[in-house]
Protein backbone atom coordinates (compact mmCIF):
# COMPACT_ATOMS: atom_id res chain seq x y z
CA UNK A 1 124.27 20.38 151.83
CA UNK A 2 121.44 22.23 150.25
CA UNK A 3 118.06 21.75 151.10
CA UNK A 4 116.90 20.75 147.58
CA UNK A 5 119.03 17.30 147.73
CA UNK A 6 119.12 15.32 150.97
CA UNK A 7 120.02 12.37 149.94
CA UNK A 8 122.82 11.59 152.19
CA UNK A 9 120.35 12.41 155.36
CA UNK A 10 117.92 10.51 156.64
CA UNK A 11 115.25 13.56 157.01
CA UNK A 12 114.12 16.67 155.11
CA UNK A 13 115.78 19.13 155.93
CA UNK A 14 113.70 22.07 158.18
CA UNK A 15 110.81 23.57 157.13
CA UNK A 16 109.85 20.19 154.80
CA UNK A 17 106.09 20.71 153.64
CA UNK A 18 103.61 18.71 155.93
CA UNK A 19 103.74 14.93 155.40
CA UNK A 20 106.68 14.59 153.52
CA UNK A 21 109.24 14.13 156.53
CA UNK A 22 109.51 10.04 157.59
CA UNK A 23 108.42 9.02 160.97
CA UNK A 24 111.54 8.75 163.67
CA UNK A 25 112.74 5.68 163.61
CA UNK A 26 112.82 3.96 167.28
CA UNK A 27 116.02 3.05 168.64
CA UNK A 28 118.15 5.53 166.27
CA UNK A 29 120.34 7.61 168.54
CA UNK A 30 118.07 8.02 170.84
CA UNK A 31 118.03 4.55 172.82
CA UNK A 32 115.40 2.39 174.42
CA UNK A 33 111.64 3.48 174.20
CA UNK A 34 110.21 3.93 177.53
CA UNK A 35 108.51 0.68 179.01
CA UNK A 36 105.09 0.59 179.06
CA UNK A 37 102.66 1.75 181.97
CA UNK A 38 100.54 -0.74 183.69
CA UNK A 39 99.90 1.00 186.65
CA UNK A 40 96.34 0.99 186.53
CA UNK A 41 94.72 -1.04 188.80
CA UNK A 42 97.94 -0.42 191.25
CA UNK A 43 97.38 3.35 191.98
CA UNK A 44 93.38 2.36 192.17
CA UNK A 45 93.75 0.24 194.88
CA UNK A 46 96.37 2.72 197.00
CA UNK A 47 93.80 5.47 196.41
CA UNK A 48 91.25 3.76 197.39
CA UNK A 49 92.80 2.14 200.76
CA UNK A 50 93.93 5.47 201.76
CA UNK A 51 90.42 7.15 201.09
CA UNK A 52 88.76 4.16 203.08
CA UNK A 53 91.12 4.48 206.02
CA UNK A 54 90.60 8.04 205.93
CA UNK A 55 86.77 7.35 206.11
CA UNK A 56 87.06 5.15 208.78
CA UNK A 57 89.30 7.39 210.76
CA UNK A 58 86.89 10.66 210.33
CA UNK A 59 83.81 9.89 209.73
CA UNK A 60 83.41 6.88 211.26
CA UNK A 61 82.49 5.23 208.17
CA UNK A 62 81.72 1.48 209.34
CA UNK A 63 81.95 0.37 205.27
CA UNK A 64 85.41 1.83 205.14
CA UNK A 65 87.23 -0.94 206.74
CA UNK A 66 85.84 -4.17 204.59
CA UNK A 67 86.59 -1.41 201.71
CA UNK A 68 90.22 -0.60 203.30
CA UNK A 69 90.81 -4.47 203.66
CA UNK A 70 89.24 -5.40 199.65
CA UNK A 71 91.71 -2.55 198.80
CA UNK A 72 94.52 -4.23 200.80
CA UNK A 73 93.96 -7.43 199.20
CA UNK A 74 93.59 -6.24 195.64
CA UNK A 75 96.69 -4.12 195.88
CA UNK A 76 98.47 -7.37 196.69
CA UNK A 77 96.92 -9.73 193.88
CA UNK A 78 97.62 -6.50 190.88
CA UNK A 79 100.27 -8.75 189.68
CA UNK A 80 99.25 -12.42 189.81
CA UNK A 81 95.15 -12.22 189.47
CA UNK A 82 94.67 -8.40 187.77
CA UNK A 83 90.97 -9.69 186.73
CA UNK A 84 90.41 -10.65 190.59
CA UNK A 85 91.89 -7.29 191.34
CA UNK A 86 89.45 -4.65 189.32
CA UNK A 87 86.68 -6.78 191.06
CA UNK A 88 87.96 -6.22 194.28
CA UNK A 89 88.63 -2.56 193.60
CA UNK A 90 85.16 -2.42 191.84
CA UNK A 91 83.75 -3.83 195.48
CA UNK A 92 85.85 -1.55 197.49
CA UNK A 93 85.00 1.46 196.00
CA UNK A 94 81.22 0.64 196.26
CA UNK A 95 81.68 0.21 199.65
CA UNK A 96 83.41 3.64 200.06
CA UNK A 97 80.74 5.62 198.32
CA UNK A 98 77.74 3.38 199.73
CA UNK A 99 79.53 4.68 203.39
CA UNK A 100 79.88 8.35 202.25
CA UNK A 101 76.00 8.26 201.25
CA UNK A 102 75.03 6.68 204.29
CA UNK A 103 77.01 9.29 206.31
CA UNK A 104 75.74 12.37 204.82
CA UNK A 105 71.78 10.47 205.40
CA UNK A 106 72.77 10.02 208.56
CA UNK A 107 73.84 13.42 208.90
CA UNK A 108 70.71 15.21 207.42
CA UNK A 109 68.23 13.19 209.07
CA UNK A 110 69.97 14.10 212.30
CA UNK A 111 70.06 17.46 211.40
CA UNK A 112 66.46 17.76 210.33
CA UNK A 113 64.99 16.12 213.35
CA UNK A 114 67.10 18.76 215.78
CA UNK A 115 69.20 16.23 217.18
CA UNK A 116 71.93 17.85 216.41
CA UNK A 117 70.51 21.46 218.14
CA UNK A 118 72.32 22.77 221.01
């Protein structure tokens, strides 16, 4: 086989100027394409359970547990009701970052005032 006649192979042969070799053909010796990825809204709502309940835990974020528990429920409704799900997740991680701001207002106020002086 020369590379001036490939007619008996499905591609150019190496080194084939730019544009000229076919696309791979799916499902040609190579098997199944992968299945697509839908985990989305899935990994949201386990990210943002964990970083609730780890807001609740240390910083005694009072907004992390209805966040935790929107989480929670959105994790379980990704596959029947994904549109309820984002809106849940949307909710929860409102909730998370309306917490984190309140606790770092608390903080400063407290620290500004001297309450937190020894």
């Amino acid at each position: 086989m020369s590379q001036e006649d490939p007619s008996d192979y499905p591609y150019q042969p190496y080194g084939a100027p730019y544009g000229q070799q076919p696309p791979p053909q799916y499902g040609y010796g190579y098997g199944y394409p992968p299945p697509p990825r839908d985990e989305g809204p899935n990994a949201n709502a386990i990210v943002s359970l964990v970083l609730n309940l780890l807001a609740l835990v240390s910083c005694c974020n009072v907004l992390g547990l209805p966040g935790a528990i929107l989480a929670g429920l959105a994790l379980g409704r990704v596959r029947r009701e994904p549109q309820a799900a984002r809106t849940m997740l949307v909710w929860s991680w409102v909730l998370f970052g309306l917490g984190f701001a309140l606790t770092i207002g608390g903080f400063l106020f407290l620290g500004l005032n001297g309450y937190l002086d020894d």
